[in-house]
C-alpha atoms as a PDB file:
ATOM      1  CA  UNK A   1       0.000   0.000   0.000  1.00  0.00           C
ATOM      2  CA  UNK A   2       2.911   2.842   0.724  1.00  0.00           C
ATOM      3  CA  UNK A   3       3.763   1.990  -2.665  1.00  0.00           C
ATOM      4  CA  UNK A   4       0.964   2.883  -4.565  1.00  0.00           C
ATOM      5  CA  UNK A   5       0.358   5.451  -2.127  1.00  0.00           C
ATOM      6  CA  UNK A   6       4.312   6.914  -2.814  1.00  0.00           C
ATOM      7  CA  UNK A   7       3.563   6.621  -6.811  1.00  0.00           C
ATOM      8  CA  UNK A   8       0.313   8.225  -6.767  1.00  0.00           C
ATOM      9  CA  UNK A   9       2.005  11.026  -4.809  1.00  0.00           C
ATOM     10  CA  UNK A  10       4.459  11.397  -7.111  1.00  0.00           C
ATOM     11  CA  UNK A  11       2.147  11.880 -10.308  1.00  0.00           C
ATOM     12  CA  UNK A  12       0.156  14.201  -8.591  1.00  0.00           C
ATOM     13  CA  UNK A  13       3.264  16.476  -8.060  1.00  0.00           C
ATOM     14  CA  UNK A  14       4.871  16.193 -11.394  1.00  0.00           C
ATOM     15  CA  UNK A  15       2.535  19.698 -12.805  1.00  0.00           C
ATOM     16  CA  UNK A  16       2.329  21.074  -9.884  1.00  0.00           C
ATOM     17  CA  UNK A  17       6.322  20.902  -9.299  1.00  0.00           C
ATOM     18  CA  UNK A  18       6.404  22.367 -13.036  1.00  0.00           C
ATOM     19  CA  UNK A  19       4.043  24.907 -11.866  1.00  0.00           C
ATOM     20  CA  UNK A  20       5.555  25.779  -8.954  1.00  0.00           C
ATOM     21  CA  UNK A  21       9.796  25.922 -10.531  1.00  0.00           C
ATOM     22  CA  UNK A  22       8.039  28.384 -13.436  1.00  0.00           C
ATOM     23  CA  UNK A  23       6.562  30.500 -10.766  1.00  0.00           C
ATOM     24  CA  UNK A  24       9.877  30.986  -8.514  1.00  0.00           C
ATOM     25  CA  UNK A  25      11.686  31.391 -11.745  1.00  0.00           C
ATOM     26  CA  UNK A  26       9.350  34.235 -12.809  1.00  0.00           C
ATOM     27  CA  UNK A  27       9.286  35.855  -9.556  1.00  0.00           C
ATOM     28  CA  UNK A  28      12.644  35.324  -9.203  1.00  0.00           C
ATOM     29  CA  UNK A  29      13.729  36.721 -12.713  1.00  0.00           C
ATOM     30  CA  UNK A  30      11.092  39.100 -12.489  1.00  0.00           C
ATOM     31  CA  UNK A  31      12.667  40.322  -8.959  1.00  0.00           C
ATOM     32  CA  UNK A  32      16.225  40.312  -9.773  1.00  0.00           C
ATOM     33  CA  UNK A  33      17.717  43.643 -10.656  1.00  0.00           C
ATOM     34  CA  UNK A  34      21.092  41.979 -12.176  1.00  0.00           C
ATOM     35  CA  UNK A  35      19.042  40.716 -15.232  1.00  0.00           C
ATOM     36  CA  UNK A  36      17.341  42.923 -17.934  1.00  0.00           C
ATOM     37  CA  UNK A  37      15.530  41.646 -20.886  1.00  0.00           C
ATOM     38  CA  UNK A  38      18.350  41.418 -22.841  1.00  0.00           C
ATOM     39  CA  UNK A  39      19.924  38.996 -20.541  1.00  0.00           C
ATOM     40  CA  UNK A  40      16.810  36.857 -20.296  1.00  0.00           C
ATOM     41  CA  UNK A  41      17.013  36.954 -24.570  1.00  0.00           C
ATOM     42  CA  UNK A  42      20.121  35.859 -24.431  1.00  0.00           C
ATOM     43  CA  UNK A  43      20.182  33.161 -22.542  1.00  0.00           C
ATOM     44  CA  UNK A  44      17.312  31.559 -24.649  1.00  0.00           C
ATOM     45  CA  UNK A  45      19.027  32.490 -27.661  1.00  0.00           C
ATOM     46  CA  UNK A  46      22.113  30.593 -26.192  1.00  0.00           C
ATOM     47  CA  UNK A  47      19.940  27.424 -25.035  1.00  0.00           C
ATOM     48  CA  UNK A  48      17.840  26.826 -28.725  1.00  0.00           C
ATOM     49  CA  UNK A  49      21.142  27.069 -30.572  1.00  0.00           C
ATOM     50  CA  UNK A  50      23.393  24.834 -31.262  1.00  0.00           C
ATOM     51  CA  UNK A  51      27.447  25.889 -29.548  1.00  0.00           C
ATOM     52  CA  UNK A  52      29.609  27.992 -31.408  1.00  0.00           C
ATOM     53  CA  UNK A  53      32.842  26.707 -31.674  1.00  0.00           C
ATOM     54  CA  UNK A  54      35.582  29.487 -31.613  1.00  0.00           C
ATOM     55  CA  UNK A  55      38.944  29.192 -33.071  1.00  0.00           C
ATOM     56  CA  UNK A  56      41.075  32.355 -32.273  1.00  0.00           C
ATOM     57  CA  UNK A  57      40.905  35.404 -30.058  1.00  0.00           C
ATOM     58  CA  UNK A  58      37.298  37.251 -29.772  1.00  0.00           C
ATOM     59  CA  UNK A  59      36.881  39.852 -27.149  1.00  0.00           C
ATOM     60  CA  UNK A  60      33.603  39.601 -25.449  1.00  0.00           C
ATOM     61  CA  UNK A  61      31.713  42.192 -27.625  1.00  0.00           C
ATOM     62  CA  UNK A  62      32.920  40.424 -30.915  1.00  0.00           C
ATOM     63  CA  UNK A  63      31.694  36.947 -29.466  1.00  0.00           C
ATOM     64  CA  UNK A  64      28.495  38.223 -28.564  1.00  0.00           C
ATOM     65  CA  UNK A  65      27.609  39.901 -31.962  1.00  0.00           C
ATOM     66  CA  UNK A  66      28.868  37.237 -33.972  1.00  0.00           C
ATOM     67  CA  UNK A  67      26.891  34.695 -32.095  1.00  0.00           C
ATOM     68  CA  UNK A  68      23.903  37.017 -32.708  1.00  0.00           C
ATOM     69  CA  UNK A  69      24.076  36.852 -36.410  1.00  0.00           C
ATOM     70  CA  UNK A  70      25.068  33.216 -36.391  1.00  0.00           C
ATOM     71  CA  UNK A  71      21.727  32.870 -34.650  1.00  0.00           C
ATOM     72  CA  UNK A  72      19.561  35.726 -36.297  1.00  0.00           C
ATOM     73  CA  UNK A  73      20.395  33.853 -39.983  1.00  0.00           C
ATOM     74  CA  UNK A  74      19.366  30.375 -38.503  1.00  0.00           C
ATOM     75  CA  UNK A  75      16.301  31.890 -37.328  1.00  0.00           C
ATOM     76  CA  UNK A  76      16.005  33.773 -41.340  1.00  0.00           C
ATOM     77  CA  UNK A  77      14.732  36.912 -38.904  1.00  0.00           C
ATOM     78  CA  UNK A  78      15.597  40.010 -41.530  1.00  0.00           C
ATOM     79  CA  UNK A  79      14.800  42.853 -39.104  1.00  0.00           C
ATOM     80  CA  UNK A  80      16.479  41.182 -36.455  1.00  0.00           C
ATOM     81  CA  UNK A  81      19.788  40.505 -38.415  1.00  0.00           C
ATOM     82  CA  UNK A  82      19.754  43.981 -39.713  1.00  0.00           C
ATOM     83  CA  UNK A  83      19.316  45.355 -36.417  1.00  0.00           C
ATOM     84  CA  UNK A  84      22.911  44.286 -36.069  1.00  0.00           C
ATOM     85  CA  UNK A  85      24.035  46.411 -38.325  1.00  0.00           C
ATOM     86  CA  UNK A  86      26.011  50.148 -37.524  1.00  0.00           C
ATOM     87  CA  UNK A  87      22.427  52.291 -37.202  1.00  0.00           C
ATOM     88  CA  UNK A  88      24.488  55.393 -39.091  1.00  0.00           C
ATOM     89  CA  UNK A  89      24.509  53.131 -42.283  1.00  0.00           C
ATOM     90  CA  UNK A  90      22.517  52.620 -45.845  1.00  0.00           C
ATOM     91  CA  UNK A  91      19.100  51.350 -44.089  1.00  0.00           C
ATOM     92  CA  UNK A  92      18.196  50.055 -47.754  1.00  0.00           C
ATOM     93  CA  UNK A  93      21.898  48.242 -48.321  1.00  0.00           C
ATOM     94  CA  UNK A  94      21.640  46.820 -44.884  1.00  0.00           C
ATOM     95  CA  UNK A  95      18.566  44.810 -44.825  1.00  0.00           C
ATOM     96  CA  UNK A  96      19.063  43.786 -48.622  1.00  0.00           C
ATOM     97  CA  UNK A  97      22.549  42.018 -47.263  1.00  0.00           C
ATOM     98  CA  UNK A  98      20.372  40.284 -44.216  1.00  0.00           C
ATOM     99  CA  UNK A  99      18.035  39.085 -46.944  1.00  0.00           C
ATOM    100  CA  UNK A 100      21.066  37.933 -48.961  1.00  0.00           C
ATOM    101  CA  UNK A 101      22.831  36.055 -45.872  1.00  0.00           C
ATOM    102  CA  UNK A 102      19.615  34.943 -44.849  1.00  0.00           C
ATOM    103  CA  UNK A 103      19.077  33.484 -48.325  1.00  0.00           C
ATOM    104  CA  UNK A 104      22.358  31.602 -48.901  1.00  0.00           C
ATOM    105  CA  UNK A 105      23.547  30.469 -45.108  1.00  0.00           C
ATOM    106  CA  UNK A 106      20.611  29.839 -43.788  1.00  0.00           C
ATOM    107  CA  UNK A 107      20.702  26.219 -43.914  1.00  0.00           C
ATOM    108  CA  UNK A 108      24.293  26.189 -42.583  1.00  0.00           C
ATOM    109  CA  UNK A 109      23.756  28.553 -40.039  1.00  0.00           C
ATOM    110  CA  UNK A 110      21.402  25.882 -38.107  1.00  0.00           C
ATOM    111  CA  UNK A 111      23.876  23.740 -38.086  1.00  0.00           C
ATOM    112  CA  UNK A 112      27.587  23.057 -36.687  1.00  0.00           C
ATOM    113  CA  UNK A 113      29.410  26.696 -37.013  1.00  0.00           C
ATOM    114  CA  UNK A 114      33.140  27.637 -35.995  1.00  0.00           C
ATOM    115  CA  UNK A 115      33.874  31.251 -35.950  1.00  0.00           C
ATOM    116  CA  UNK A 116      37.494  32.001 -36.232  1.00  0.00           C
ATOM    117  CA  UNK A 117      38.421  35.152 -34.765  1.00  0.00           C
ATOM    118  CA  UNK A 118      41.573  36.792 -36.598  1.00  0.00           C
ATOM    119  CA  UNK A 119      43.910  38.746 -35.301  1.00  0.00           C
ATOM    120  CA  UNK A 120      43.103  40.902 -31.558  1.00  0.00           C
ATOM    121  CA  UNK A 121      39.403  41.907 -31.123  1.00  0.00           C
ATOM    122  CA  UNK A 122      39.580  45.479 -28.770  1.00  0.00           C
ATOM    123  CA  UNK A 123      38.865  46.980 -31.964  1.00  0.00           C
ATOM    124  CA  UNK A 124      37.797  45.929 -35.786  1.00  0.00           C
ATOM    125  CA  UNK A 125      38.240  41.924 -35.632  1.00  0.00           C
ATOM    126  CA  UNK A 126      37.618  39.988 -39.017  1.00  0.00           C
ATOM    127  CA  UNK A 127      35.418  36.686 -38.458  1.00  0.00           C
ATOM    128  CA  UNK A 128      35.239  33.359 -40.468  1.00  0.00           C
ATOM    129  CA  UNK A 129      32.014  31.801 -40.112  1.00  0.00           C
ATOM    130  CA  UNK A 130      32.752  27.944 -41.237  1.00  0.00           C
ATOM    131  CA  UNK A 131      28.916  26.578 -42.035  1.00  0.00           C
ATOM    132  CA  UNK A 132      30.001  22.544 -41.360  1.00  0.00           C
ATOM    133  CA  UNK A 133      26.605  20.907 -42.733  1.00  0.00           C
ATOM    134  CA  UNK A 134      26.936  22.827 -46.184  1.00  0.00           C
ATOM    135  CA  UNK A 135      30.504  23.598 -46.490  1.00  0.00           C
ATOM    136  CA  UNK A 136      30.185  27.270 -47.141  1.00  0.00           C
ATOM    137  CA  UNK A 137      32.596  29.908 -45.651  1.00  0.00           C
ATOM    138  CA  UNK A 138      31.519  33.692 -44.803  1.00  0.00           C
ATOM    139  CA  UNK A 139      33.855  36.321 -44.004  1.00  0.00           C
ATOM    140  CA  UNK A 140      32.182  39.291 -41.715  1.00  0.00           C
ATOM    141  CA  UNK A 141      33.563  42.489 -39.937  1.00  0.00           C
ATOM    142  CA  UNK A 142      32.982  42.976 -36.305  1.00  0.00           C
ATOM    143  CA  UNK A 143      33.273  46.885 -35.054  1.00  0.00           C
ATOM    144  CA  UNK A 144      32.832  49.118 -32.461  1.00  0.00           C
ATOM    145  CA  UNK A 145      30.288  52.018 -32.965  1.00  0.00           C
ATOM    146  CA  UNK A 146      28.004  54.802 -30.777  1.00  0.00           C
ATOM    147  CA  UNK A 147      24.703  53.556 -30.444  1.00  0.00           C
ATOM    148  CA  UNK A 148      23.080  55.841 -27.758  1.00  0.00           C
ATOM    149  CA  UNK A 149      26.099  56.924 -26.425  1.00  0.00           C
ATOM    150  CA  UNK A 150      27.194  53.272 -25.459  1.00  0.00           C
ATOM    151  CA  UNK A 151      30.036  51.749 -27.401  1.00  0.00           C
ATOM    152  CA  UNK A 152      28.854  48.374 -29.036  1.00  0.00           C
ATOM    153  CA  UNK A 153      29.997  46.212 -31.250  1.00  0.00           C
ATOM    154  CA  UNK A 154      28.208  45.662 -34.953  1.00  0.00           C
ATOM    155  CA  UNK A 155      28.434  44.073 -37.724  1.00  0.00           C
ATOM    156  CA  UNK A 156      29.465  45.584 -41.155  1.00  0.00           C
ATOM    157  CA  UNK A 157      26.329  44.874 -43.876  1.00  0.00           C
ATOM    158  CA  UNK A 158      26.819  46.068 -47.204  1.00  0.00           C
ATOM    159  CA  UNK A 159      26.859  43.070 -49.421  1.00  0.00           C
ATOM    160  CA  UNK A 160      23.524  43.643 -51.193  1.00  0.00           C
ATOM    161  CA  UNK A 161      24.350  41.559 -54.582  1.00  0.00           C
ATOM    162  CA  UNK A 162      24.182  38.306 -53.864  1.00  0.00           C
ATOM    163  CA  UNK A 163      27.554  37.622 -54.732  1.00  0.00           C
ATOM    164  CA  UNK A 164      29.004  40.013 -53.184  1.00  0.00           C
ATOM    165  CA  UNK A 165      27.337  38.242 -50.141  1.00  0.00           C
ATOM    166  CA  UNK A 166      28.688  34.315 -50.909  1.00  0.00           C
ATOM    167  CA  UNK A 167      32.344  35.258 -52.280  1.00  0.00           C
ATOM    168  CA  UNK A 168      35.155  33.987 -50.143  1.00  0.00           C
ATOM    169  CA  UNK A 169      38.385  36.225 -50.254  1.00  0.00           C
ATOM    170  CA  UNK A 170      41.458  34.278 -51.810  1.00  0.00           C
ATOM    171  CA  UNK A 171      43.311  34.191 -48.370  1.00  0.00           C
ATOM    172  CA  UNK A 172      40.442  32.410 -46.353  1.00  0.00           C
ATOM    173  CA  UNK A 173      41.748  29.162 -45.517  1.00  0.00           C
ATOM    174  CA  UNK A 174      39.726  26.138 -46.151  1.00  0.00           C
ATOM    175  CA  UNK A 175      39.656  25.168 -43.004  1.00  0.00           C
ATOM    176  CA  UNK A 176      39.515  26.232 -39.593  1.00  0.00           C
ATOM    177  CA  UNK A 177      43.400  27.981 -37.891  1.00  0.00           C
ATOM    178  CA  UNK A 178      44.874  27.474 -41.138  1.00  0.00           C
ATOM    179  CA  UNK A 179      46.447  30.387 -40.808  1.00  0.00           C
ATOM    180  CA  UNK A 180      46.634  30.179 -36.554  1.00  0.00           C
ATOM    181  CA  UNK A 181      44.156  33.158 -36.727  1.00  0.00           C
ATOM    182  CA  UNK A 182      46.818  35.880 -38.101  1.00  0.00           C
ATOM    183  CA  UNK A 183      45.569  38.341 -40.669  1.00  0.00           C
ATOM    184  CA  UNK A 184      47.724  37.685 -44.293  1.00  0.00           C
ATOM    185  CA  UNK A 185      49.839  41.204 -44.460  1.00  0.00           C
END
């Protein structure tokens, strides 16, 4: 009898423990003044995406942002990946080159990705995305600028041909470190 009693317990608090972990979370979350909502996006961002693997040296801000539009392409979100983008730029030429990465890395972009990180990253820090499940290589350029008086980092968009967007630069090695992440003089 204290067995059936113990397993019928134990069903009965399987939603209501659910309930009850989502409701300290919330309050808890809600509560806390060391997260803001851009915290609580990242950290489901980080969770429905598969790891980045990183060859090289990122800073944190060129990480961050070049997670971002690993992620925003995987998700095909235009606005979002354009959002990305330095604000002071071609509004028209940005959002035509999210469409365009959007387009051809897509596919890739869901999948395994290693960004190498070349040279230092405290300023401008070129990135190689390496797309494992299709084979494709992108090249993008990670910079500071002013948004709001806070220095961010950003992506450079203004590929809006499509090939413009899918060429690989004749130095890109084929492969991840082929080069031990130093920029070819």
């Amino acid at each position: 009898m204290d067995t059936r009693f113990f397993t019928a317990r134990r069903r009965g608090r399987g939603p209501r423990g659910v309930l009850v972990a989502a409701l300290v979370l919330g309050a808890l979350t809600g509560c806390s003044s060391g997260y803001d909502a851009a915290d609580v996006e990242y950290a489901g961002d980080y969770s429905s995406h598969p790891p980045l693997a990183v060859v090289g040296y990122p800073s944190t801000g060129t990480l961050g942002i070049t997670q971002q539009v690993v992620w925003r392409i995987a998700d095909g979100k235009v606005d979002a990946l354009a959002s990305l983008a330095d604000p002071d730029k071609d509004r028209g030429t940005i959002e035509k080159t999210a469409e365009n990465w959007i387009t051809a890395f897509r596919k890739g972009a869901g999948g395994k990705v290693t960004a190498e990180f070349y040279d230092e990253g405290s300023y401008r820090q070129t990135v190689v995305l390496y797309l494992h499940d299709t084979g494709q290589i992108k090249e993008i350029y990670v910079l500071p600028v002013n948004v709001d008086g806070k220095g961010v980092f950003r992506v450079s968009m203004a590929e809006p041909e499509p090939g413009g967007a899918t060429a690989v630069a004749p130095w890109v090695p084929k492969t991840p470190g082929g080069l031990g992440s130093k920029m070819v003089p």
